[in-house]
Protein backbone atom coordinates (compact mmCIF):
# COMPACT_ATOMS: atom_id res chain seq x y z
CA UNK A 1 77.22 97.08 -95.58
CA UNK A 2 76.50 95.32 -92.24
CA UNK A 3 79.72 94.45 -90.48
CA UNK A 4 78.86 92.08 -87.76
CA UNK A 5 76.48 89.19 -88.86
CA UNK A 6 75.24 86.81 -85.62
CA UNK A 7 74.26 83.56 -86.60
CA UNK A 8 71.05 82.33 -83.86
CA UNK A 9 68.78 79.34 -83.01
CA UNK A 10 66.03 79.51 -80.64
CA UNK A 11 65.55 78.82 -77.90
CA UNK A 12 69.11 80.38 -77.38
CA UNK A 13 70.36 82.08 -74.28
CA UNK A 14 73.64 83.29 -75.12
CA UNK A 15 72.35 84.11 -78.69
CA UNK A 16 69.81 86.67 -76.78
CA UNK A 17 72.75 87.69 -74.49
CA UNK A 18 75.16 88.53 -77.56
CA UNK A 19 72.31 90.33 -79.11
CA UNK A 20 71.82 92.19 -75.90
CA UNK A 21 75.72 93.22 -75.64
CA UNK A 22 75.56 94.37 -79.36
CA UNK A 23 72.58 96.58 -78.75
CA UNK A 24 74.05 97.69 -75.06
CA UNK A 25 77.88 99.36 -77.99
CA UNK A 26 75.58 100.74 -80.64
CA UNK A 27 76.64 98.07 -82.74
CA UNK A 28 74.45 97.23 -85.74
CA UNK A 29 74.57 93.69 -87.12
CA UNK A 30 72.62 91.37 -89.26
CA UNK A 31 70.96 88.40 -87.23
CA UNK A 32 70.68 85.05 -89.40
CA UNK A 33 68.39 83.05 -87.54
CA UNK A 34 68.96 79.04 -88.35
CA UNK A 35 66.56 77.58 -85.97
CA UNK A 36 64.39 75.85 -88.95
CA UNK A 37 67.15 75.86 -91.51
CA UNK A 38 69.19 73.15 -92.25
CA UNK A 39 70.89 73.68 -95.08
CA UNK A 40 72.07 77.35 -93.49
CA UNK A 41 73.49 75.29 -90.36
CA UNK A 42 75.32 73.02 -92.41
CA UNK A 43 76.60 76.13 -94.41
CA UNK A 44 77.77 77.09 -91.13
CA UNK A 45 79.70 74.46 -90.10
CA UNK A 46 81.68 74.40 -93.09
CA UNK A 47 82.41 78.21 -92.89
CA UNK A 48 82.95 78.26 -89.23
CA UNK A 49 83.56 74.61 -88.04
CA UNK A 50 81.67 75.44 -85.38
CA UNK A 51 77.94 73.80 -84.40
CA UNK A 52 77.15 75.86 -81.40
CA UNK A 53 74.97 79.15 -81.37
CA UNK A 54 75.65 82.26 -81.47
CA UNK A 55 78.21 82.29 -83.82
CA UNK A 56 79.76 85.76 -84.97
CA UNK A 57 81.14 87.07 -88.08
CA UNK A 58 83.40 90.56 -87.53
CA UNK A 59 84.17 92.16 -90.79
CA UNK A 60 83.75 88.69 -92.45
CA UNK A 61 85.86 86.94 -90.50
CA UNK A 62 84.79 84.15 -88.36
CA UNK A 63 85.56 85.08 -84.17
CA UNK A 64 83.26 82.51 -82.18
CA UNK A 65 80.44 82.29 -80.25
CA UNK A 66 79.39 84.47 -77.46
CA UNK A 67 82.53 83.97 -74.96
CA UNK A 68 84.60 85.75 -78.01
CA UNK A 69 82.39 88.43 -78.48
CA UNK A 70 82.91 89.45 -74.54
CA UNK A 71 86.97 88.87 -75.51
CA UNK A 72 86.53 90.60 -78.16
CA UNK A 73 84.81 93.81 -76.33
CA UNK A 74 86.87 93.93 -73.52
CA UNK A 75 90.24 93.82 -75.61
CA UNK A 76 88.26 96.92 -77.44
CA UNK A 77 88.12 95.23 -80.76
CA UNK A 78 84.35 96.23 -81.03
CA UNK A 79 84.74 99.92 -80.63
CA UNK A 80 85.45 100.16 -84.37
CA UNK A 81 81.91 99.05 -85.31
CA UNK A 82 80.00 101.46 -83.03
CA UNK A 83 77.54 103.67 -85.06
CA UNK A 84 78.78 107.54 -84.72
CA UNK A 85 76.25 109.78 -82.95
């Protein structure tokens, strides 16, 4: 079961940057990439309320873009989904 789903568009600088910190913790996750899907963005917005990009899912719940990821890993709330060695 994938814990961390990231939701991208291209072209999409902090989407590649969130992607980049993932990959930097071990942290595997599921990238849903909207950039020519519609109907997923406006699935989205009504889970997230959100139209911006990245947009991150922790454990199924709904934390934010890519500022709350880097909130999120400094406050060491990502250490849980690191892969064990």
């Amino acid at each position: 079961m994938t814990r961390v789903t990231v939701y991208t568009t291209e072209p999409c600088g902090y989407c590649r940057t969130a992607k980049a910190l993932l990959d930097r913790r071990g942290i595997p996750y599921e990238e849903i990439n909207l950039a020519k899907d519609a109907d997923g963005r406006a699935q989205l917005v009504a889970r997230t309320g959100m139209m911006t990009f990245p947009q991150v899912i922790l454990d199924g719940e709904a934390i934010g873009g890519f500022q709350e990821l880097v909130v999120a890993d400094r406050c060491g709330r990502l250490a849980d989904f690191r892969v064990a060695a």
